[in-house]
C-alpha atoms as a PDB file:
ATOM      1  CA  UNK A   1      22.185   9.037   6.967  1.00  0.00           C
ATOM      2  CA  UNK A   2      18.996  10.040   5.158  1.00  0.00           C
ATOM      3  CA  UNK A   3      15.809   8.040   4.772  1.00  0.00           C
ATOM      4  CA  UNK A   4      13.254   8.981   2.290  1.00  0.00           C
ATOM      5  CA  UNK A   5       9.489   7.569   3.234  1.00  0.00           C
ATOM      6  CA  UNK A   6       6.959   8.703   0.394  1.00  0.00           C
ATOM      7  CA  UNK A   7       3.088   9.183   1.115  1.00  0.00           C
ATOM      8  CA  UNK A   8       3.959  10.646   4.655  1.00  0.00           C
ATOM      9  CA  UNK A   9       1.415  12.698   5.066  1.00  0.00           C
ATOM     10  CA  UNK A  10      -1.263  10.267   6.812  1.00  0.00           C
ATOM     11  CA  UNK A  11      -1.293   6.910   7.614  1.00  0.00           C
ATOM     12  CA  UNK A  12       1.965   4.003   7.471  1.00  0.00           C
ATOM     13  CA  UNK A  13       3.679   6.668   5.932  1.00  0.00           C
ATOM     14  CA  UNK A  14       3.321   9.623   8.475  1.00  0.00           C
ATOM     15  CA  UNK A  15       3.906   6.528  11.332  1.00  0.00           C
ATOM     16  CA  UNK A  16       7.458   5.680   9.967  1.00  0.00           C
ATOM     17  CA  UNK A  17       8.671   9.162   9.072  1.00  0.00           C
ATOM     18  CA  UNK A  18       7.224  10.162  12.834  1.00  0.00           C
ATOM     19  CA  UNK A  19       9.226   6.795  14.334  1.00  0.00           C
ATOM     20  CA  UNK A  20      12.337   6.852  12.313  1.00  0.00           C
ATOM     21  CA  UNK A  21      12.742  10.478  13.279  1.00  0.00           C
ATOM     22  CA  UNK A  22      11.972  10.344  17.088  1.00  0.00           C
ATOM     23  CA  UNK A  23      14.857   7.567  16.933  1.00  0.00           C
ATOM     24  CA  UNK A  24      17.389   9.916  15.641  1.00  0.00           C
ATOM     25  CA  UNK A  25      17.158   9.549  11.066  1.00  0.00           C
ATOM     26  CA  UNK A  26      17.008  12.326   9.205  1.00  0.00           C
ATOM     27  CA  UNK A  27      13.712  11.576   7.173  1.00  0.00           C
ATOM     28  CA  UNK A  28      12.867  13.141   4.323  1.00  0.00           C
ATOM     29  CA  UNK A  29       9.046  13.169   3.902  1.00  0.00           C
ATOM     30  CA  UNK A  30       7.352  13.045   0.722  1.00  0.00           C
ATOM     31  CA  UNK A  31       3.967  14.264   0.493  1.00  0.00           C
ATOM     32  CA  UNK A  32       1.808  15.804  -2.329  1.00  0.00           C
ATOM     33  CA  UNK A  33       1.077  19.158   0.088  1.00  0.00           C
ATOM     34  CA  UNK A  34       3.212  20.245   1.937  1.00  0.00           C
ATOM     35  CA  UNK A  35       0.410  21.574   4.827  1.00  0.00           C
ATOM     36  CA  UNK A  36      -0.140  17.610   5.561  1.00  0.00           C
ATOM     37  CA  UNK A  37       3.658  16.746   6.432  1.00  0.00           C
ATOM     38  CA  UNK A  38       4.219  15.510   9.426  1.00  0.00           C
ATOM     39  CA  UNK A  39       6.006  18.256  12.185  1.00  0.00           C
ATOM     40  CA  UNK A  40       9.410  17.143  13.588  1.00  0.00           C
ATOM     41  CA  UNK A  41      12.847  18.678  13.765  1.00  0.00           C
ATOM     42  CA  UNK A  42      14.189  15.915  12.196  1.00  0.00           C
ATOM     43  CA  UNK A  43      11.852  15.596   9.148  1.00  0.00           C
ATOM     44  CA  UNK A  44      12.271  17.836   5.823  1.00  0.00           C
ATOM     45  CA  UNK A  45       9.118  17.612   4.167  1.00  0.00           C
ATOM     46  CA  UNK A  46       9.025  17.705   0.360  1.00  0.00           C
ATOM     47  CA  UNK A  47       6.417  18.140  -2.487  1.00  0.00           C
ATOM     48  CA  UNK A  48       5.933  14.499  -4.170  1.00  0.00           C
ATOM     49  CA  UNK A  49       4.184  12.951  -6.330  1.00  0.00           C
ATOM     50  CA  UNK A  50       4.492  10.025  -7.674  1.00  0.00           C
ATOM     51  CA  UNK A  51       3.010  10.215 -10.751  1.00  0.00           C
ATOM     52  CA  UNK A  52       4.499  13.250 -11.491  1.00  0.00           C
ATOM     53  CA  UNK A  53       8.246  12.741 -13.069  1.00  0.00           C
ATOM     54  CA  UNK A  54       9.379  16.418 -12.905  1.00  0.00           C
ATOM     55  CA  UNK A  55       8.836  16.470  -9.059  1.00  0.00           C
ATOM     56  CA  UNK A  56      10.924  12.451  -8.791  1.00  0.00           C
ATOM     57  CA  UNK A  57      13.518  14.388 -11.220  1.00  0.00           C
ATOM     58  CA  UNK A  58      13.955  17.358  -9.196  1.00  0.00           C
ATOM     59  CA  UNK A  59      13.834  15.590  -5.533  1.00  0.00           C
ATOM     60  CA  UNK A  60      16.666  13.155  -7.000  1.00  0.00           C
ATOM     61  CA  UNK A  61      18.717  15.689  -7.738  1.00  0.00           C
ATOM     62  CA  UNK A  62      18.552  17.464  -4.401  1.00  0.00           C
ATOM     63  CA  UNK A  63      18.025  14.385  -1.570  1.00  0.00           C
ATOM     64  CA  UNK A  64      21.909  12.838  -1.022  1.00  0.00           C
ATOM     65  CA  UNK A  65      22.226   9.559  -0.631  1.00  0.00           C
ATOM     66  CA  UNK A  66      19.944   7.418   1.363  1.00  0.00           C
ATOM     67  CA  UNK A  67      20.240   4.509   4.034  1.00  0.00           C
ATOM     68  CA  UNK A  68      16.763   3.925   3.356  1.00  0.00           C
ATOM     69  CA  UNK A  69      13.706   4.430   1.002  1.00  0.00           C
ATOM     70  CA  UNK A  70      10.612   4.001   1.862  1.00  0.00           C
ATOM     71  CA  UNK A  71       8.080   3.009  -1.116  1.00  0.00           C
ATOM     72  CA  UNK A  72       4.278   3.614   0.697  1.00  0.00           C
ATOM     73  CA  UNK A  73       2.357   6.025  -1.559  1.00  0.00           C
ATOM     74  CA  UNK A  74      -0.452   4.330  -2.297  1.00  0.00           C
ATOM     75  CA  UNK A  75      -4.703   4.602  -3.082  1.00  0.00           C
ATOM     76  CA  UNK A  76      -7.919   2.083  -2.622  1.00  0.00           C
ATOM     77  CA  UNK A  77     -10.387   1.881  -5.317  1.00  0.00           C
ATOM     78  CA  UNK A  78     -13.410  -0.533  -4.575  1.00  0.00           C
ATOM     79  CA  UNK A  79     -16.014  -1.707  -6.613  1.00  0.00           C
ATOM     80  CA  UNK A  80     -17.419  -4.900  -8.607  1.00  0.00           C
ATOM     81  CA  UNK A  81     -14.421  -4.991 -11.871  1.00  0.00           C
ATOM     82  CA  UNK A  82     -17.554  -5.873 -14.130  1.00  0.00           C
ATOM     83  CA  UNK A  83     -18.534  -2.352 -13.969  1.00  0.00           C
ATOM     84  CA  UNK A  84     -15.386  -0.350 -12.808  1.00  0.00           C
ATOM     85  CA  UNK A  85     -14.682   2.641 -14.694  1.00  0.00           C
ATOM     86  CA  UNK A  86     -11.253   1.942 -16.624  1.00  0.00           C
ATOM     87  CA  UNK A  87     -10.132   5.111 -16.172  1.00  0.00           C
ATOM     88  CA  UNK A  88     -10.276   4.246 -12.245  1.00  0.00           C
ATOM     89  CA  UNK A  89      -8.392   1.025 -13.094  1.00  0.00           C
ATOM     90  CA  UNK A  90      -5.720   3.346 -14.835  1.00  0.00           C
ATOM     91  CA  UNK A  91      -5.235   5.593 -11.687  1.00  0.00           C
ATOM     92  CA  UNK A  92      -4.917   3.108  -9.567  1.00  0.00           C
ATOM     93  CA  UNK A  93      -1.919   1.282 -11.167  1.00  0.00           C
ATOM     94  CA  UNK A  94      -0.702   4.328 -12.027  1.00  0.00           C
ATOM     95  CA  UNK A  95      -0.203   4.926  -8.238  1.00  0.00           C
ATOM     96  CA  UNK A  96       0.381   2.271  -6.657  1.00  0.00           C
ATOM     97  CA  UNK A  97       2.328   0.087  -8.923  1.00  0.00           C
ATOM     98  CA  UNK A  98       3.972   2.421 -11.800  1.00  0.00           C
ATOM     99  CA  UNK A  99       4.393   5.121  -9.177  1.00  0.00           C
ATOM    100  CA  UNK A 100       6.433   2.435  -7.291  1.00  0.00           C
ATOM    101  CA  UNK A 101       8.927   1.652 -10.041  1.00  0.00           C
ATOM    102  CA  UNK A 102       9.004   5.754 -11.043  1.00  0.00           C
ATOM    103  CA  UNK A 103      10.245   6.578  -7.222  1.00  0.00           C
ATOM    104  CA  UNK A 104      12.266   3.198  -7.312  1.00  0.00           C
ATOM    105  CA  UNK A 105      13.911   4.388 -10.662  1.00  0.00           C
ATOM    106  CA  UNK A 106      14.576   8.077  -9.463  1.00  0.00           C
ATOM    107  CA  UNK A 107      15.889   7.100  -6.113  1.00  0.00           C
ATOM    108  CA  UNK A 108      18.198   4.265  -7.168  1.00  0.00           C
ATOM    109  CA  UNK A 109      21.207   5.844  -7.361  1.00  0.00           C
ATOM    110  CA  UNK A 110      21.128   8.036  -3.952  1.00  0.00           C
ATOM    111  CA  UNK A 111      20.526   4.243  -2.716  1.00  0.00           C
ATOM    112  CA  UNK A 112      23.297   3.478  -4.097  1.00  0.00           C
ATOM    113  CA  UNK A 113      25.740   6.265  -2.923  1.00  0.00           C
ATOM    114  CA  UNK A 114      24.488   5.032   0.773  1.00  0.00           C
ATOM    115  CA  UNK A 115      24.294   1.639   0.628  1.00  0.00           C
ATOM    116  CA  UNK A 116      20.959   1.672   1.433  1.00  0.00           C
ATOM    117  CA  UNK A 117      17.505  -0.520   1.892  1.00  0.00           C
ATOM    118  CA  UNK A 118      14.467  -0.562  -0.684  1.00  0.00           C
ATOM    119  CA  UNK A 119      11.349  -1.413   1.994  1.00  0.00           C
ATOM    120  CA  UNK A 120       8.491  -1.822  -0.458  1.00  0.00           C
ATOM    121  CA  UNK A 121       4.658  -1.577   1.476  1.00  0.00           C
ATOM    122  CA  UNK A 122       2.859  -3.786  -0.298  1.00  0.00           C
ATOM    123  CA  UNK A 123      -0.523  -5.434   1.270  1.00  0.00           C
ATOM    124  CA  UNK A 124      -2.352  -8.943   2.519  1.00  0.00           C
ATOM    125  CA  UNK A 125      -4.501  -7.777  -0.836  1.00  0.00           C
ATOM    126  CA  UNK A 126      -0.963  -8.872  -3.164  1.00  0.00           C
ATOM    127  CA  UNK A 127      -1.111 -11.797  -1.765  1.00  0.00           C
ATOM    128  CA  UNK A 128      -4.522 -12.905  -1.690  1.00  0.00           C
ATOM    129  CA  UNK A 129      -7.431 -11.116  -4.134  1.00  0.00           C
ATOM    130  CA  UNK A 130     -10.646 -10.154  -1.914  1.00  0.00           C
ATOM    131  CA  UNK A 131     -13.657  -9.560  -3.808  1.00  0.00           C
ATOM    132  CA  UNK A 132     -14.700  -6.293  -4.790  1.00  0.00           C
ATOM    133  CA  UNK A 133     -10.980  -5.366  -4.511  1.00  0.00           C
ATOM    134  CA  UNK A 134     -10.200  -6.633  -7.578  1.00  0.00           C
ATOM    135  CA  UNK A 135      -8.073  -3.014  -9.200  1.00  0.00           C
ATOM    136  CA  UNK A 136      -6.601  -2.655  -5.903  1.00  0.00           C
ATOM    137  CA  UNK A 137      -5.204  -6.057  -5.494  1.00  0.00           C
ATOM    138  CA  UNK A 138      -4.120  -5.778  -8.852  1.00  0.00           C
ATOM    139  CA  UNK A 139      -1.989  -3.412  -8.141  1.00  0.00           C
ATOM    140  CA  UNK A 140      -0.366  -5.115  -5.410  1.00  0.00           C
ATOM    141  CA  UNK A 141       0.060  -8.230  -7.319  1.00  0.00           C
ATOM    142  CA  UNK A 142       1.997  -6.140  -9.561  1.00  0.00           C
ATOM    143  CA  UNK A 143       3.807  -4.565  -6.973  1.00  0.00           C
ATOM    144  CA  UNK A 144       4.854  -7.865  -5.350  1.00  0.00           C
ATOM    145  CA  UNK A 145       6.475  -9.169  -8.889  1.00  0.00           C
ATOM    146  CA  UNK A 146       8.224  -5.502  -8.782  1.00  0.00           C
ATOM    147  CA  UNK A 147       9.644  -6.239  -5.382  1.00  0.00           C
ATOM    148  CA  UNK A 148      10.649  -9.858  -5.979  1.00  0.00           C
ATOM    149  CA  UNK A 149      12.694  -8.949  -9.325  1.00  0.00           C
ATOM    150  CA  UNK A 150      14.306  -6.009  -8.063  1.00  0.00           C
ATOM    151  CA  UNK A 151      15.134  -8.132  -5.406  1.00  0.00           C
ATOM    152  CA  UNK A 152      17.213 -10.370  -7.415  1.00  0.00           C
ATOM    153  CA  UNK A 153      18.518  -7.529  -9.905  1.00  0.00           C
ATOM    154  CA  UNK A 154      19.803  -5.524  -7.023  1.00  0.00           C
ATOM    155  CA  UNK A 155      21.873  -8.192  -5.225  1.00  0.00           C
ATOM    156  CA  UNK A 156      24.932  -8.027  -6.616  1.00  0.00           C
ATOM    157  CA  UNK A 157      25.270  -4.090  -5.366  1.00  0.00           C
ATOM    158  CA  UNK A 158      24.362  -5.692  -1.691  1.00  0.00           C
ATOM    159  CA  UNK A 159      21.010  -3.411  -1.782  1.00  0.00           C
ATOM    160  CA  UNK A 160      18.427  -5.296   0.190  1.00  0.00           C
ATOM    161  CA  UNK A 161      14.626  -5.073  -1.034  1.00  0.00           C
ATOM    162  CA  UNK A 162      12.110  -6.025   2.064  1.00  0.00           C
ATOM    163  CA  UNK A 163       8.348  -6.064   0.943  1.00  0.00           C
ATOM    164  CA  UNK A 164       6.185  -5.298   4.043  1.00  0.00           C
ATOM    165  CA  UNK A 165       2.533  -6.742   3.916  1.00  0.00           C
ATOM    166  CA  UNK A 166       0.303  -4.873   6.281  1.00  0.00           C
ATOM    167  CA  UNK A 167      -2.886  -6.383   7.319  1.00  0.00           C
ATOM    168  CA  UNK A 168      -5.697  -3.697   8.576  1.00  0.00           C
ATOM    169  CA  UNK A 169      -4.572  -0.927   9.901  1.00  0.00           C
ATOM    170  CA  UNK A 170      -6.383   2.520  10.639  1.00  0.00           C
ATOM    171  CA  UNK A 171      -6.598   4.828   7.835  1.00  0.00           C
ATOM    172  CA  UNK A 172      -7.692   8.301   7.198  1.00  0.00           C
ATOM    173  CA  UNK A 173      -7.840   6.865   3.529  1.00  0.00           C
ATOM    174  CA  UNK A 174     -10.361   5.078   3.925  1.00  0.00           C
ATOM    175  CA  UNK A 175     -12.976   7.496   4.268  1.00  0.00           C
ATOM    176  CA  UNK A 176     -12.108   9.111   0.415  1.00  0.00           C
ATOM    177  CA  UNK A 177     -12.273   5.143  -0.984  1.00  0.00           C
ATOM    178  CA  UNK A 178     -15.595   4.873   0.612  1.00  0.00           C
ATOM    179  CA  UNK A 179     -16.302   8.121  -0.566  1.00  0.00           C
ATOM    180  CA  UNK A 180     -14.993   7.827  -4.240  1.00  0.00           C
ATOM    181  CA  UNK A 181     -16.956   4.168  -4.584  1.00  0.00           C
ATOM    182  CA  UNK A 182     -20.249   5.728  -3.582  1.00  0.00           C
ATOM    183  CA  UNK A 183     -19.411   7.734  -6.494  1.00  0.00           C
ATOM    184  CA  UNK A 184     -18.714   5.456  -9.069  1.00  0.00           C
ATOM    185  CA  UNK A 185     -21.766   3.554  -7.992  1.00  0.00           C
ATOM    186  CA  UNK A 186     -24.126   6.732  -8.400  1.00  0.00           C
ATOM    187  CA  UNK A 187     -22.708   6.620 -12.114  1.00  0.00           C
ATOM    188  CA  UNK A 188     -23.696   2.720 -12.076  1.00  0.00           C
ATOM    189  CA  UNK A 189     -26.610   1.798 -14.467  1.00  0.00           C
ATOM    190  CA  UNK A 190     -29.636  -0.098 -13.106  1.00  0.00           C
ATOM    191  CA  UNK A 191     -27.938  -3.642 -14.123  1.00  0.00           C
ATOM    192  CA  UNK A 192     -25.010  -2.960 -12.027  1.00  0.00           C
ATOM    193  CA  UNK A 193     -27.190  -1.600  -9.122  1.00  0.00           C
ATOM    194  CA  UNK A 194     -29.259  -4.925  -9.638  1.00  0.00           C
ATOM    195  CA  UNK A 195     -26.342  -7.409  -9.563  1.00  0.00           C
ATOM    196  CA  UNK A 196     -24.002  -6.322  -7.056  1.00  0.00           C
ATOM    197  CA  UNK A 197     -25.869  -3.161  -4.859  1.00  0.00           C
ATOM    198  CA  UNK A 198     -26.262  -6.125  -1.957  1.00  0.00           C
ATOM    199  CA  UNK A 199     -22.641  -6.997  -2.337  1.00  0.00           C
ATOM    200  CA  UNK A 200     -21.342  -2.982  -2.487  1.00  0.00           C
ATOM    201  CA  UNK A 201     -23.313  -2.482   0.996  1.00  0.00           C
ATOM    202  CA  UNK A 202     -22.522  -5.422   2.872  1.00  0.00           C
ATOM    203  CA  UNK A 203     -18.474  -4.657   1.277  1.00  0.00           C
ATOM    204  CA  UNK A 204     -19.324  -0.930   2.927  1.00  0.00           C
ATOM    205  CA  UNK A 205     -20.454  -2.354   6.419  1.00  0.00           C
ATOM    206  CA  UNK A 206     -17.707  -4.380   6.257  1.00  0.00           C
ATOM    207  CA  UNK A 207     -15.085  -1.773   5.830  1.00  0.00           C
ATOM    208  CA  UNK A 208     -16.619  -0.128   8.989  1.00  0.00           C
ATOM    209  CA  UNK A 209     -16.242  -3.299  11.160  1.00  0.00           C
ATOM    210  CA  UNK A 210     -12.687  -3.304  10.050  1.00  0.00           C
ATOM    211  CA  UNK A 211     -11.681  -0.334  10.407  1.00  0.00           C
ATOM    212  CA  UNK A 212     -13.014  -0.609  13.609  1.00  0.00           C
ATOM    213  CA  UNK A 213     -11.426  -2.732  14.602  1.00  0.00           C
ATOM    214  CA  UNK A 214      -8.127  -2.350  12.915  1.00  0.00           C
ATOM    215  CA  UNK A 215      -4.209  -2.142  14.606  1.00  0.00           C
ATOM    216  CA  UNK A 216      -2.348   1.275  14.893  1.00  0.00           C
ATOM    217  CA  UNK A 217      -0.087   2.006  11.910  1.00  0.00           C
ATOM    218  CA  UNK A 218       2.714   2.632  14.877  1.00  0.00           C
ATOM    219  CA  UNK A 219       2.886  -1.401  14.423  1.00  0.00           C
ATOM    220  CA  UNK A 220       3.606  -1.125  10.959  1.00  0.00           C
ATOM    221  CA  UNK A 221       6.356   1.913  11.497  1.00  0.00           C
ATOM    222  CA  UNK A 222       8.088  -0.507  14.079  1.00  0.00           C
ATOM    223  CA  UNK A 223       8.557  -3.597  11.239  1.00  0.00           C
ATOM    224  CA  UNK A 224       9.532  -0.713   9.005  1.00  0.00           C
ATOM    225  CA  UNK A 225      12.373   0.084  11.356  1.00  0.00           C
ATOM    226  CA  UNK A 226      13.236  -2.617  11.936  1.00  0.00           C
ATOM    227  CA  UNK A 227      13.809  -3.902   8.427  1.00  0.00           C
ATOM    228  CA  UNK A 228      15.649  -0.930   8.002  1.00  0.00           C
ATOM    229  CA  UNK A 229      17.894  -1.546  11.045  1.00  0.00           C
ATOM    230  CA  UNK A 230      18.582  -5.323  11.617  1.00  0.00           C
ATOM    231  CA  UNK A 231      21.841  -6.285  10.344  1.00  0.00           C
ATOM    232  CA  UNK A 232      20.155  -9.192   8.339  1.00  0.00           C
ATOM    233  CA  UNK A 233      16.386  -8.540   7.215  1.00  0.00           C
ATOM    234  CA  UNK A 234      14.423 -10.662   5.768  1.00  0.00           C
ATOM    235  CA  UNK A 235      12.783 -10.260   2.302  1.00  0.00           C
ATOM    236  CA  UNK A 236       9.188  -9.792   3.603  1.00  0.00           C
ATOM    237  CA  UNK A 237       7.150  -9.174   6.609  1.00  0.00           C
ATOM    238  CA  UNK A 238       3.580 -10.089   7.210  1.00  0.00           C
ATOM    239  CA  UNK A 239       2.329  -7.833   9.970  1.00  0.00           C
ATOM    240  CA  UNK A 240      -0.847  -8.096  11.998  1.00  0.00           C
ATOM    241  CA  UNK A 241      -2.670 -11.092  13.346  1.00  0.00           C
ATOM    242  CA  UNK A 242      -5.377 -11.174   9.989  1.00  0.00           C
ATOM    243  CA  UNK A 243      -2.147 -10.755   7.456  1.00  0.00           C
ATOM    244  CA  UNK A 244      -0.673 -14.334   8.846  1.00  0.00           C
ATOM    245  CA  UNK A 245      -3.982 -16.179   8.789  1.00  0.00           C
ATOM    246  CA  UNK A 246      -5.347 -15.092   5.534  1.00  0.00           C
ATOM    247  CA  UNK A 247      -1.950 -15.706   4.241  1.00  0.00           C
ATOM    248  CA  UNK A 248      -1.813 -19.157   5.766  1.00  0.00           C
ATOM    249  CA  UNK A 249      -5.485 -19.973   4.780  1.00  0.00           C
ATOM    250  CA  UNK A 250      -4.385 -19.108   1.047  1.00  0.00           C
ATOM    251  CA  UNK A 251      -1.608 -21.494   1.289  1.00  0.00           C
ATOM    252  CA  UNK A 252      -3.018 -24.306   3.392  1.00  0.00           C
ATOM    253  CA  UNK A 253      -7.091 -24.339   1.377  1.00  0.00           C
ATOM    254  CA  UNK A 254      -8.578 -25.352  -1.452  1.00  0.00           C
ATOM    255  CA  UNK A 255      -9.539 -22.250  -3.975  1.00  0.00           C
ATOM    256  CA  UNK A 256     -13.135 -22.903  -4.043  1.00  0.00           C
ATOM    257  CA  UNK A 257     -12.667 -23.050  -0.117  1.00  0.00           C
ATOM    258  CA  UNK A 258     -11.202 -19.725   0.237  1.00  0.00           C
ATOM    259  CA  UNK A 259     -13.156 -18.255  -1.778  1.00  0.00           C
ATOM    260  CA  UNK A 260     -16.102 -19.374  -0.334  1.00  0.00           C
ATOM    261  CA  UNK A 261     -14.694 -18.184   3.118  1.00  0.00           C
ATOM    262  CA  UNK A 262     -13.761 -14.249   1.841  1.00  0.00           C
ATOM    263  CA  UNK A 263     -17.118 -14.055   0.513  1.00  0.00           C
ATOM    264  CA  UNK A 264     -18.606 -15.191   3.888  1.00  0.00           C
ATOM    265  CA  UNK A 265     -16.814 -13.148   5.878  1.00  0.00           C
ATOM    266  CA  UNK A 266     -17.457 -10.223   4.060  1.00  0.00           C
ATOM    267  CA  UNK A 267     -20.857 -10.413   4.039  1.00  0.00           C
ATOM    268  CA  UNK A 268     -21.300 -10.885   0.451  1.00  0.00           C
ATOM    269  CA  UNK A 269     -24.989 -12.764  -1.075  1.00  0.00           C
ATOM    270  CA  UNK A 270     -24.494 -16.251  -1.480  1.00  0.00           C
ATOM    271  CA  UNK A 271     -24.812 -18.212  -4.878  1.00  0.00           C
ATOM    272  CA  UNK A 272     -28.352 -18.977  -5.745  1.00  0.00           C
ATOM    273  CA  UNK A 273     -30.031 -16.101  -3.458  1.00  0.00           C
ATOM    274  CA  UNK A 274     -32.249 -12.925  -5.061  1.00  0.00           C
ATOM    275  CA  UNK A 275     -29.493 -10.381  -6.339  1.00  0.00           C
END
């Protein structure tokens, strides 16, 4: 059978399509050029973007049914939501949470006709909101009610939805969200600059440390497989060491605690010092 893995040209997504082929699935890769698929005899790459319905349309009609789909086409906008650009807030749901439902949507029935798996990458960020990652973890949020609804609305066809939650993991995104926030903060007005320029370079510094320090996506790829493979998955995976303990530290604290403990950790100025 086929599997279908979408943003596979960097990142998660190249990891699983790379995996699930060198362990004998046809994987169909979906990426928006076709010069950044990944190379293996077993992978078809295709142009695909989710945003754009002509190219969902015209993959649908041409993909056969699927054992698997793989939802991970996603983008990172930082920055302080006082002073985000809307139309940045737009793009980014646009991506990462209507773009999930549009592939979901076009894909459904090919599911279908294979009795197949939904696995959904989400993020740590759907389940807990870090500062300065406000549109991003919106997204997620959204995401997460997505997956948990589909969820239920798809059980009575026996199609499993698993949401994966990756905690840091290298990406060659990361670079362009860095990139793309020094941008939107060159656009910033003085007032903006004044009351969070501290907070946007200690976010900045802290981005470095983690990326750093971050896993391999290869450890994302293998939960991916196996939540496609095991004969009972479960509806969600937390993967990576930071995912479980901010998770559990959400769950287990106060508000005002964890708060207080994101905002320390990332480096941001404390209440009451010179902004």
């Amino acid at each position: 059978m086929t599997v279908l893995v979408t943003g596979a040209s960097s990142g998660m997504g190249r990891a699983v399509a790379i995996r699930l082929a060198e362990r004998g699935e046809e994987v169909v890769a979906g990426v928006r050029q076709l010069s950044d698929a990944p190379v293996h005899s077993r992978i078809r790459p295709i142009a695909l973007d989710v945003t754009d319905a002509a190219q969902l349309a015209a993959a649908a009609k041409d993909v056969g049914p699927l054992s698997g789909l793989v939802n991970n086409a996603g983008i990172t906008f930082s920055g302080p939501l006082e002073h985000m650009p809307l139309d940045r807030l737009r793009e980014q749901l646009e991506v990462n949470t209507v773009g999930v439902l549009a592939v979901t949507q076009a894909f459904l029935p090919a599911l279908r006709a294979g009795r197949g798996r939904l696995v959904i990458i989400s993020s740590t960020a759907g389940l807990v909101t870090v500062p300065l990652l406000g549109a991003y973890g919106a997204s997620k949020f959204a995401v997460e009610a997505i997956s948990d609804a589909l969820r239920q609305e798809l059980a009575p066809w026996g199609l499993p939805v698993i949401v994966v939650n990756p905690g840091s993991f290298k990406s060659q995104n990361r670079p362009k969200t860095d990139a793309t926030a020094a941008s939107d903060r060159a656009l910033m007005d003085e007032t903006a600059e004044r009351q969070y320029g501290k907070a946007m370079d200690a976010f900045l510094q802290f981005n470095k440390k983690v990326e750093a320090r971050a896993g391999t996506p290869e450890r994302v790829a293998a939960v991916v497989e196996q939540a496609l493979s095991a004969s009972s998955p479960r509806p969600r995976y937390l993967v990576g060491s930071d995912a479980r303990v901010t998770v559990a530290l959400k769950r287990l604290l106060p508000t005002r605690t964890v708060d207080t403990l994101l905002s320390r950790f990332i480096g941001l100025p404390r209440r009451g010092s010179s902004l």
